[in-house]
C-alpha atoms as a PDB file:
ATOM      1  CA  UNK A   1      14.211  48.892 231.056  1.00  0.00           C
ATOM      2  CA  UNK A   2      10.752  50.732 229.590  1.00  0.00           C
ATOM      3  CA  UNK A   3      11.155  52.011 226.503  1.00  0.00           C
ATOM      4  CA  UNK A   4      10.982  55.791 226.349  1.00  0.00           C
ATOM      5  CA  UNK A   5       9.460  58.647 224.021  1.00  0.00           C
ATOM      6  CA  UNK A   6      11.294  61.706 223.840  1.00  0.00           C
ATOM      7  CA  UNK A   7       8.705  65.127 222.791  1.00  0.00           C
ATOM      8  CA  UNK A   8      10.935  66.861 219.557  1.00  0.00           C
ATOM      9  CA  UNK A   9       7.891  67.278 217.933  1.00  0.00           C
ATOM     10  CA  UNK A  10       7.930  71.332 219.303  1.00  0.00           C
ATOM     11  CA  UNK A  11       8.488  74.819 217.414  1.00  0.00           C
ATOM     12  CA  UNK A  12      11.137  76.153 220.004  1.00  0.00           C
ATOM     13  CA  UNK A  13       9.908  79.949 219.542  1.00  0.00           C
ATOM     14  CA  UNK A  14      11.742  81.112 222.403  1.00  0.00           C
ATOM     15  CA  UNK A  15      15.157  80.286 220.951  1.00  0.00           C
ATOM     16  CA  UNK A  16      14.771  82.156 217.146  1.00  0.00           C
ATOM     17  CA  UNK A  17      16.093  82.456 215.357  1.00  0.00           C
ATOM     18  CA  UNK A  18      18.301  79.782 215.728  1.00  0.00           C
ATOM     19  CA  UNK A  19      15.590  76.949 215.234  1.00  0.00           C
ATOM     20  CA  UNK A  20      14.365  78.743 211.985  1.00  0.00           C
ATOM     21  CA  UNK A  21      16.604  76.131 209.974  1.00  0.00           C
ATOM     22  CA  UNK A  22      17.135  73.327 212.712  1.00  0.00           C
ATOM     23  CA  UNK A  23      14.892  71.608 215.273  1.00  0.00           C
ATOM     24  CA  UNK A  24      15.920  72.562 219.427  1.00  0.00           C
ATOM     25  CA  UNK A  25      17.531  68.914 219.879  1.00  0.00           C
ATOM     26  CA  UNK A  26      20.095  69.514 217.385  1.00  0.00           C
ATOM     27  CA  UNK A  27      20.902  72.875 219.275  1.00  0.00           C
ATOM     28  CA  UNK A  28      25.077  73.110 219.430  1.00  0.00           C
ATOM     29  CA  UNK A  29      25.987  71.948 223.277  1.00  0.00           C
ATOM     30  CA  UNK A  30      30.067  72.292 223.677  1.00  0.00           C
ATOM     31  CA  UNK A  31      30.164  71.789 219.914  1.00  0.00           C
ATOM     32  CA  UNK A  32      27.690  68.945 220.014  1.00  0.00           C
ATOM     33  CA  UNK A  33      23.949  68.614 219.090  1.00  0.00           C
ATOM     34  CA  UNK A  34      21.988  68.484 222.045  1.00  0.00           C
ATOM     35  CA  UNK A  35      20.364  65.343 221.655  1.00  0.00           C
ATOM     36  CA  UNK A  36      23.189  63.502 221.609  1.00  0.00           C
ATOM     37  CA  UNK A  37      24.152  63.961 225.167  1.00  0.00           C
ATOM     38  CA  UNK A  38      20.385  62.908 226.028  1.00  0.00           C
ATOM     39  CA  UNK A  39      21.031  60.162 224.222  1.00  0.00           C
ATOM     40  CA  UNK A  40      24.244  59.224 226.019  1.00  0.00           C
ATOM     41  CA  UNK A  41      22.813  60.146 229.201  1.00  0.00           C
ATOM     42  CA  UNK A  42      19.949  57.604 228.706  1.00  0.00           C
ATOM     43  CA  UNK A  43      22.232  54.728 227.696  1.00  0.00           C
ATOM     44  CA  UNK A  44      24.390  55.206 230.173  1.00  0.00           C
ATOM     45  CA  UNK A  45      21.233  54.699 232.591  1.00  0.00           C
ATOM     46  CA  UNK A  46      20.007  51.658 231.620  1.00  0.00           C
ATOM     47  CA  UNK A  47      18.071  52.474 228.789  1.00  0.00           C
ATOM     48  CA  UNK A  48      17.830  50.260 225.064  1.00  0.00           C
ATOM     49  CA  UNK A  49      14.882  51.769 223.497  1.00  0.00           C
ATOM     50  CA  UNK A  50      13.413  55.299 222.409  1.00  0.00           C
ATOM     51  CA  UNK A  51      10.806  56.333 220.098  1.00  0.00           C
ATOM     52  CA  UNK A  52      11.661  59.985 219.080  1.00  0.00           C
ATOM     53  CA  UNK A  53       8.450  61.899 218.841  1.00  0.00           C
ATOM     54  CA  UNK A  54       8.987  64.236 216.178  1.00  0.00           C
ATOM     55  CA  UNK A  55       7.320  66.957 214.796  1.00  0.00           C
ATOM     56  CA  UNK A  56       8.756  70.298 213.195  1.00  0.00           C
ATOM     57  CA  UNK A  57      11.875  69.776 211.272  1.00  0.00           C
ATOM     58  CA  UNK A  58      11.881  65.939 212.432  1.00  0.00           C
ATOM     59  CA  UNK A  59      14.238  64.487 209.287  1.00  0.00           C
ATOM     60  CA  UNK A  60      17.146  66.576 210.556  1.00  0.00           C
ATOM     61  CA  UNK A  61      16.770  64.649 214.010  1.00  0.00           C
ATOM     62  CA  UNK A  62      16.298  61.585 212.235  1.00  0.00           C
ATOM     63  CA  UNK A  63      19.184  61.496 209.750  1.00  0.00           C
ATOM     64  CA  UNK A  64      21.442  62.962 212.657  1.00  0.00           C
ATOM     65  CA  UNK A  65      20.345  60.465 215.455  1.00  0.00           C
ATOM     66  CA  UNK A  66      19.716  57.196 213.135  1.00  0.00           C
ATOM     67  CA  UNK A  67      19.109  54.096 214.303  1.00  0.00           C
ATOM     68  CA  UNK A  68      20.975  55.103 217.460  1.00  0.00           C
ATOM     69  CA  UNK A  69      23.257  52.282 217.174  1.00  0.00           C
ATOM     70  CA  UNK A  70      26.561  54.547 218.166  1.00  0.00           C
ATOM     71  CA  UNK A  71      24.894  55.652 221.145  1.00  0.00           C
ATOM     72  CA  UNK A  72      24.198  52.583 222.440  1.00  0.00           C
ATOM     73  CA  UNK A  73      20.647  52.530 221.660  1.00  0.00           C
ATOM     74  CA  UNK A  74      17.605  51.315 219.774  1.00  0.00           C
ATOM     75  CA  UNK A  75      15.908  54.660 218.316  1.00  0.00           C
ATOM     76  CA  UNK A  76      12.716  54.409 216.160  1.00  0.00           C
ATOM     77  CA  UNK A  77      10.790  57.425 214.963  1.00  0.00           C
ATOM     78  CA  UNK A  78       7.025  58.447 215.387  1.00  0.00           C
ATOM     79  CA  UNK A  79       6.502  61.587 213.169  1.00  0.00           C
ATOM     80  CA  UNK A  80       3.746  64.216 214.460  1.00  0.00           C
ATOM     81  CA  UNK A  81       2.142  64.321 210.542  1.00  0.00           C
ATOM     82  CA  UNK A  82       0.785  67.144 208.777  1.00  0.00           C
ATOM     83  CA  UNK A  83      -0.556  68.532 212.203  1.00  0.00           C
ATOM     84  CA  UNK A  84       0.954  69.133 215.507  1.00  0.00           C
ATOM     85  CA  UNK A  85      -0.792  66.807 217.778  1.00  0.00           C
ATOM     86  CA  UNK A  86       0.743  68.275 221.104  1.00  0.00           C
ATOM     87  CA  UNK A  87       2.463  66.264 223.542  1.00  0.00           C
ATOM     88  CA  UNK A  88      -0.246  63.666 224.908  1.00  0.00           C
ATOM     89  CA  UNK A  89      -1.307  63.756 221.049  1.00  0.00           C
ATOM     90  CA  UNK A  90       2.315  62.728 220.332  1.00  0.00           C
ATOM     91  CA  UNK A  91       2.626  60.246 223.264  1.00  0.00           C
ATOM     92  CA  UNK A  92      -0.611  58.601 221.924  1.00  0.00           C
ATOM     93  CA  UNK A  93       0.162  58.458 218.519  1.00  0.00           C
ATOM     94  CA  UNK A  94       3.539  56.699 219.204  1.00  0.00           C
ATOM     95  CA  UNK A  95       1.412  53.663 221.597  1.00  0.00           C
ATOM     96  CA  UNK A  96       1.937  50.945 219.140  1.00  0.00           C
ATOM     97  CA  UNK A  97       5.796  51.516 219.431  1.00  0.00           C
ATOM     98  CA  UNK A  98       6.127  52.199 222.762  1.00  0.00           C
ATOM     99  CA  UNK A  99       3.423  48.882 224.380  1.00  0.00           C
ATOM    100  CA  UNK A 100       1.438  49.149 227.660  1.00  0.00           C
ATOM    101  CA  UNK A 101       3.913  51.035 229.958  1.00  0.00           C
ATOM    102  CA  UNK A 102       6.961  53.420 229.008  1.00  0.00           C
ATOM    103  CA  UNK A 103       8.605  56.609 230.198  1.00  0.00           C
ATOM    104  CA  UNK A 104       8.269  59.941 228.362  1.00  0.00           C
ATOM    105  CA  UNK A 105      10.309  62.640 228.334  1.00  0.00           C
ATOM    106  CA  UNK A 106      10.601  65.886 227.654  1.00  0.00           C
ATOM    107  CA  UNK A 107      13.283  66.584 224.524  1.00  0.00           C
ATOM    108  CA  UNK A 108      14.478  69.829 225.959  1.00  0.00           C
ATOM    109  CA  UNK A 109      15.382  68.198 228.930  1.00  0.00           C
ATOM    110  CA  UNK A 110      18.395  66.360 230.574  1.00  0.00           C
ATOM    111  CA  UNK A 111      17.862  64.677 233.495  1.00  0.00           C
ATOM    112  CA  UNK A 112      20.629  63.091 235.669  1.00  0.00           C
ATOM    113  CA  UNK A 113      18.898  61.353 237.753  1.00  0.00           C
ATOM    114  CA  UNK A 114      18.259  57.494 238.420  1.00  0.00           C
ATOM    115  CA  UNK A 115      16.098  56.258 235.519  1.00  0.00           C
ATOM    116  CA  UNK A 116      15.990  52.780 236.938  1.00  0.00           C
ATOM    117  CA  UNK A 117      14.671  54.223 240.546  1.00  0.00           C
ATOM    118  CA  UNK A 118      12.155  56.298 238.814  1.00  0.00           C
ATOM    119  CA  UNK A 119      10.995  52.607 237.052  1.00  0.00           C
ATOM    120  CA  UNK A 120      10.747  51.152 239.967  1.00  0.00           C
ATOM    121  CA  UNK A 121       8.682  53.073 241.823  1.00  0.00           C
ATOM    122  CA  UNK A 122       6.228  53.779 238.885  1.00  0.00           C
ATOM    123  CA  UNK A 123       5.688  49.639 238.379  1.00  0.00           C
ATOM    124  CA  UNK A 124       5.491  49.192 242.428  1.00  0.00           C
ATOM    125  CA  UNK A 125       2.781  52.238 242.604  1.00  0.00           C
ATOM    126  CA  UNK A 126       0.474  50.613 240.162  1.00  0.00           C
ATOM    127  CA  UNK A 127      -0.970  53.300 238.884  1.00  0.00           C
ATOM    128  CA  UNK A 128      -1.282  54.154 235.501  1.00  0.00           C
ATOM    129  CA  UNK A 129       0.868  57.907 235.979  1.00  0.00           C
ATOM    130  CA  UNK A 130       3.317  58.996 237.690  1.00  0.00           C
ATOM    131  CA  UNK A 131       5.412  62.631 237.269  1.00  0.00           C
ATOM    132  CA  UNK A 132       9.179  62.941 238.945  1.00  0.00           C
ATOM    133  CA  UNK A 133       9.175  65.789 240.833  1.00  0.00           C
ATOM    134  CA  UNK A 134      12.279  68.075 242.088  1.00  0.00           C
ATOM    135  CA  UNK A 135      11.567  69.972 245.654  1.00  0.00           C
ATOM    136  CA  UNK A 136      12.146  73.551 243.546  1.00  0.00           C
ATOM    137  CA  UNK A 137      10.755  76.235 246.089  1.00  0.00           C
ATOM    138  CA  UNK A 138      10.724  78.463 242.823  1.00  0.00           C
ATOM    139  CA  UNK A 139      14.301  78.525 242.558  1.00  0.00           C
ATOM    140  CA  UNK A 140      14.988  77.359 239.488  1.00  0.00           C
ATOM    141  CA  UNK A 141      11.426  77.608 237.518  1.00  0.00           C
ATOM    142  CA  UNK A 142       8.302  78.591 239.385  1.00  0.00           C
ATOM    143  CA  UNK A 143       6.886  75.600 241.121  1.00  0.00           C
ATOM    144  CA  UNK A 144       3.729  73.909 239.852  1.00  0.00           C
ATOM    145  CA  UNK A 145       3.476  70.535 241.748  1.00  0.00           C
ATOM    146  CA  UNK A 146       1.716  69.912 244.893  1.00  0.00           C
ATOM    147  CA  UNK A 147       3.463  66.240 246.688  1.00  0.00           C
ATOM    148  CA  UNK A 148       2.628  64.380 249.560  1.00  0.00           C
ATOM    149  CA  UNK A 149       2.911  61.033 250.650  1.00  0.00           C
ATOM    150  CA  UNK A 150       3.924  59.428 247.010  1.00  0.00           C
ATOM    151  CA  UNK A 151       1.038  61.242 245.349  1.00  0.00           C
ATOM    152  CA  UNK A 152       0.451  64.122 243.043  1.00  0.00           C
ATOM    153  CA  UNK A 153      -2.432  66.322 244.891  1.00  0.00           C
ATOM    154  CA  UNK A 154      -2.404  69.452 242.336  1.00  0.00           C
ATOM    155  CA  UNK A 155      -0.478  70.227 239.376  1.00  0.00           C
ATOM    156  CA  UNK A 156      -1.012  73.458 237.634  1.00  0.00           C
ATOM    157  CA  UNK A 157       1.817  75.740 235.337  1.00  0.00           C
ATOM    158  CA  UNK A 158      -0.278  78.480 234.747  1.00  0.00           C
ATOM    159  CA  UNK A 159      -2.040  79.230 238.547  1.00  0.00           C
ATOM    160  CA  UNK A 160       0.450  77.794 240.733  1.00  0.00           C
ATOM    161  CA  UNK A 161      -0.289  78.257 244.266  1.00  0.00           C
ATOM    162  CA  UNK A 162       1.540  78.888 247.583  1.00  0.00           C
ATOM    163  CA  UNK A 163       1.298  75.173 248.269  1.00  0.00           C
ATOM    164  CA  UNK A 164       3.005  73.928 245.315  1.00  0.00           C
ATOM    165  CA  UNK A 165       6.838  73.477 246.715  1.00  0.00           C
ATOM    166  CA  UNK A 166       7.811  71.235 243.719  1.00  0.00           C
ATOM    167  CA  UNK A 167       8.158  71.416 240.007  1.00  0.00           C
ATOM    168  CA  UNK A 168       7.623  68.855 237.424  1.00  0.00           C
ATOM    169  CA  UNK A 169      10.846  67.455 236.580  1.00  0.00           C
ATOM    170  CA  UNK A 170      10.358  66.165 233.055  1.00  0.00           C
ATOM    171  CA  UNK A 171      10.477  62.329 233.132  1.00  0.00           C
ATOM    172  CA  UNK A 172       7.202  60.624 233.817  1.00  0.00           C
ATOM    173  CA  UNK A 173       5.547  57.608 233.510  1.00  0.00           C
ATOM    174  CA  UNK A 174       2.149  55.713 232.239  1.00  0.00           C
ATOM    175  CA  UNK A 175       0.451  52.929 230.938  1.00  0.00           C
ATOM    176  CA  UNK A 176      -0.873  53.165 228.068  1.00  0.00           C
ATOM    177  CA  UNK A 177      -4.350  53.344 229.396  1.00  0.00           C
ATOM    178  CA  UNK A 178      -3.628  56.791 230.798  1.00  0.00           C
ATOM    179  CA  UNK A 179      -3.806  57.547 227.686  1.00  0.00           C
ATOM    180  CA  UNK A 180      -7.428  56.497 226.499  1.00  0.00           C
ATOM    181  CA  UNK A 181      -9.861  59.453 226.839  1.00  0.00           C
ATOM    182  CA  UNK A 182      -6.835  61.622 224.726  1.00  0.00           C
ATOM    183  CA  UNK A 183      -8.896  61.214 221.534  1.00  0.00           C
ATOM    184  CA  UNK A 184      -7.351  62.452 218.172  1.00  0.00           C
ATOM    185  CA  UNK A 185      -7.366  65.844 219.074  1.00  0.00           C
ATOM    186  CA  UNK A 186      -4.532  67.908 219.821  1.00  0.00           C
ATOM    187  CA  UNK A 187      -3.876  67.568 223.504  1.00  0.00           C
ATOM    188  CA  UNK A 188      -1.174  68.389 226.022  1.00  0.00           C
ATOM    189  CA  UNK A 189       0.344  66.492 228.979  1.00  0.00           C
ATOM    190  CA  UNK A 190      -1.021  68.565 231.615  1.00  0.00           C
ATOM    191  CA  UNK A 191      -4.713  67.496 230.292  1.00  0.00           C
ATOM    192  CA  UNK A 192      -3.634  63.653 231.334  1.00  0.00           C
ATOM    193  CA  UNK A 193      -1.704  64.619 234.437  1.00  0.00           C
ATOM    194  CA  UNK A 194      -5.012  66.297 235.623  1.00  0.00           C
ATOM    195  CA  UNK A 195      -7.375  63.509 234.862  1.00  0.00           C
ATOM    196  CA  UNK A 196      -4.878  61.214 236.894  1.00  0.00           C
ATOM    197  CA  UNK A 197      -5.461  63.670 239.963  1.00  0.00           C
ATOM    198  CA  UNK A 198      -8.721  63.917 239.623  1.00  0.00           C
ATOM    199  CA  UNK A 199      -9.146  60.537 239.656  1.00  0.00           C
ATOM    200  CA  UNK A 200      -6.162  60.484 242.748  1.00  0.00           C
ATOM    201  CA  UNK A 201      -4.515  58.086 240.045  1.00  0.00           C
ATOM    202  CA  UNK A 202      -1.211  60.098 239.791  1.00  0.00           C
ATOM    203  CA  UNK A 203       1.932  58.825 242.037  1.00  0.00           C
ATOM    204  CA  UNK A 204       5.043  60.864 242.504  1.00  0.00           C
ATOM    205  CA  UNK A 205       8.620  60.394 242.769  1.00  0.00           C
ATOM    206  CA  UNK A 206      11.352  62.758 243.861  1.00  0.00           C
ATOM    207  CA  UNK A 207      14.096  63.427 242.189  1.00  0.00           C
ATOM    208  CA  UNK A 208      17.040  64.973 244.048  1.00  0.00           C
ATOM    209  CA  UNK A 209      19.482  66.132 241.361  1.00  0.00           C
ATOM    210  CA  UNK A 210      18.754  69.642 239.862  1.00  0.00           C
ATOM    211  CA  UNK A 211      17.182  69.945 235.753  1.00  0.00           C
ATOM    212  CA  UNK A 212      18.872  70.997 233.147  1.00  0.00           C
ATOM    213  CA  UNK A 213      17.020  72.322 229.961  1.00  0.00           C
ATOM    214  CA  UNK A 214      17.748  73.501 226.570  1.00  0.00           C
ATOM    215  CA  UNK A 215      14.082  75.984 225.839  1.00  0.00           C
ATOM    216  CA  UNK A 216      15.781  78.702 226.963  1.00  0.00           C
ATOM    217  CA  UNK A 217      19.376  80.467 226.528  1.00  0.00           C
ATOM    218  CA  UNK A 218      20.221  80.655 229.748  1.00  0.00           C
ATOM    219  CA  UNK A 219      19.410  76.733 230.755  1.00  0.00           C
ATOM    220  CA  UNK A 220      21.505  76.618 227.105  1.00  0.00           C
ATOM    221  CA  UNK A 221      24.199  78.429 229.017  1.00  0.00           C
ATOM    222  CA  UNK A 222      23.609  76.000 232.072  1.00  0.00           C
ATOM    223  CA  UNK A 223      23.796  72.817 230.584  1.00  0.00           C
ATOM    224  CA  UNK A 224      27.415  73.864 228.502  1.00  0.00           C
ATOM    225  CA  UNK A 225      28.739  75.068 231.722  1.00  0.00           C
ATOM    226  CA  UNK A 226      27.715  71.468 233.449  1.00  0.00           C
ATOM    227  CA  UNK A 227      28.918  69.757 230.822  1.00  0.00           C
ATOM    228  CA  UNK A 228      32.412  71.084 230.744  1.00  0.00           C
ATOM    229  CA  UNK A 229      34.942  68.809 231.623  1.00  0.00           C
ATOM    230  CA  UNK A 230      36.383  70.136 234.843  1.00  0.00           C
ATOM    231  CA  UNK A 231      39.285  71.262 235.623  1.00  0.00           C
ATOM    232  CA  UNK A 232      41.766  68.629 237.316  1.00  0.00           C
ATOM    233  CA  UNK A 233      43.417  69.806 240.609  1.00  0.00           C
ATOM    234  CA  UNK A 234      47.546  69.114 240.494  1.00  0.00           C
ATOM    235  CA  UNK A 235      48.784  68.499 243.506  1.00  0.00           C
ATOM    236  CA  UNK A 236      51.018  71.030 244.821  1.00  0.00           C
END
């Protein structure tokens, strides 16, 4: 499969104090860091190679996560620097790891979906984005996607309008071109996202299984209660 960047690079305000002294993937999940259940998940979709895009408190991910061996996986870092770069600055700084096309991410995110589906339709699109989407109707998050026939018309998190039905789901994929007019300034996703649909460049999946997400104690409180083993029925 692609290889795929995961975004650790981030501050996690929203969950202080906690992530004053470690980063939001090594957040406790049933007794376990967070990111290693995304990296379980991934290698038990398919998936033999991730570039960790890291950022604030980065060497605690690294000495934690390794080479990624146990989890089945080939895990090489990409460290933000001195300055944050924000996510496209992360994505592009992390291109000579990661080749011409690749899936990114989010590392507050797990995703149960079907990685290898979400490949396939970004190679068969051929265009140079595409976001997963998740038909949300403001249910879970408010919904900032606007999807029609395979494409992305309208993507926006902090206006979203009456059209937009679906959310952005947190895996995407590009080719590294998408990635050209990023520059070396700090930059964030949405800025590529909305030069794809400007330039009706941006395809679309949909995803039908439900996000999970670790920003926030109550998708904290989510995830643990998805991730509990469940209780087995005896038969009476």
């Amino acid at each position: 499969m692609l290889p795929v960047a995961i975004l650790c690079g981030g501050l996690a305000t929203r969950l202080r104090p906690a992530t004053e002294t470690i980063p939001k993937a090594l957040i406790p999940i049933n007794g376990e860091p967070f990111i290693a259940q995304q990296l379980r998940l991934l290698s038990s979709a398919g998936v033999d190679r991730v570039v960790m895009c890291v950022g604030y408190l980065g060497e605690m991910i690294q000495e934690f996560a390794g080479d990624g061996r146990r989890f089945g996986l080939h895990v090489s870092y990409s460290p933000d620097g001195p300055n944050p770069r924000g996510t496209a600055g992360a994505v592009r700084n992390a291109l000579p790891m990661l080749g011409e096309q690749f899936l990114v991410l989010y590392g507050d995110s797990y995703l149960p979906c079907d990685y290898r589906a979400v490949e396939r339709a970004f190679l068969g699109s051929g265009q140079p984005g595409l976001m997963t989407v998740f038909r949300n109707r403001n249910q879970w998050e408010i919904s900032n996607a606007d999807f029609a026939g395979g494409q992305i018309a309208a993507y926006d998190k902090r206006t979203p309008t009456a059209a937009m039905e679906y959310v952005d789901y947190g895996l995407s994929a590009f080719h590294a071109s998408a990635f050209s007019a990023a520059g070396e300034q700090a930059a964030d996703l949405t800025a590529v996202f909305q030069e794809l649909i400007r330039r009706h460049a941006l395809a679309g999946f949909e995803v039908k299984e439900r996000f999970y997400e670790v920003g926030s104690w109550e998708g904290i409180r989510e995830l643990q209660a998805y991730l509990s083993p469940r209780p087995s029925r005896t038969a009476v």
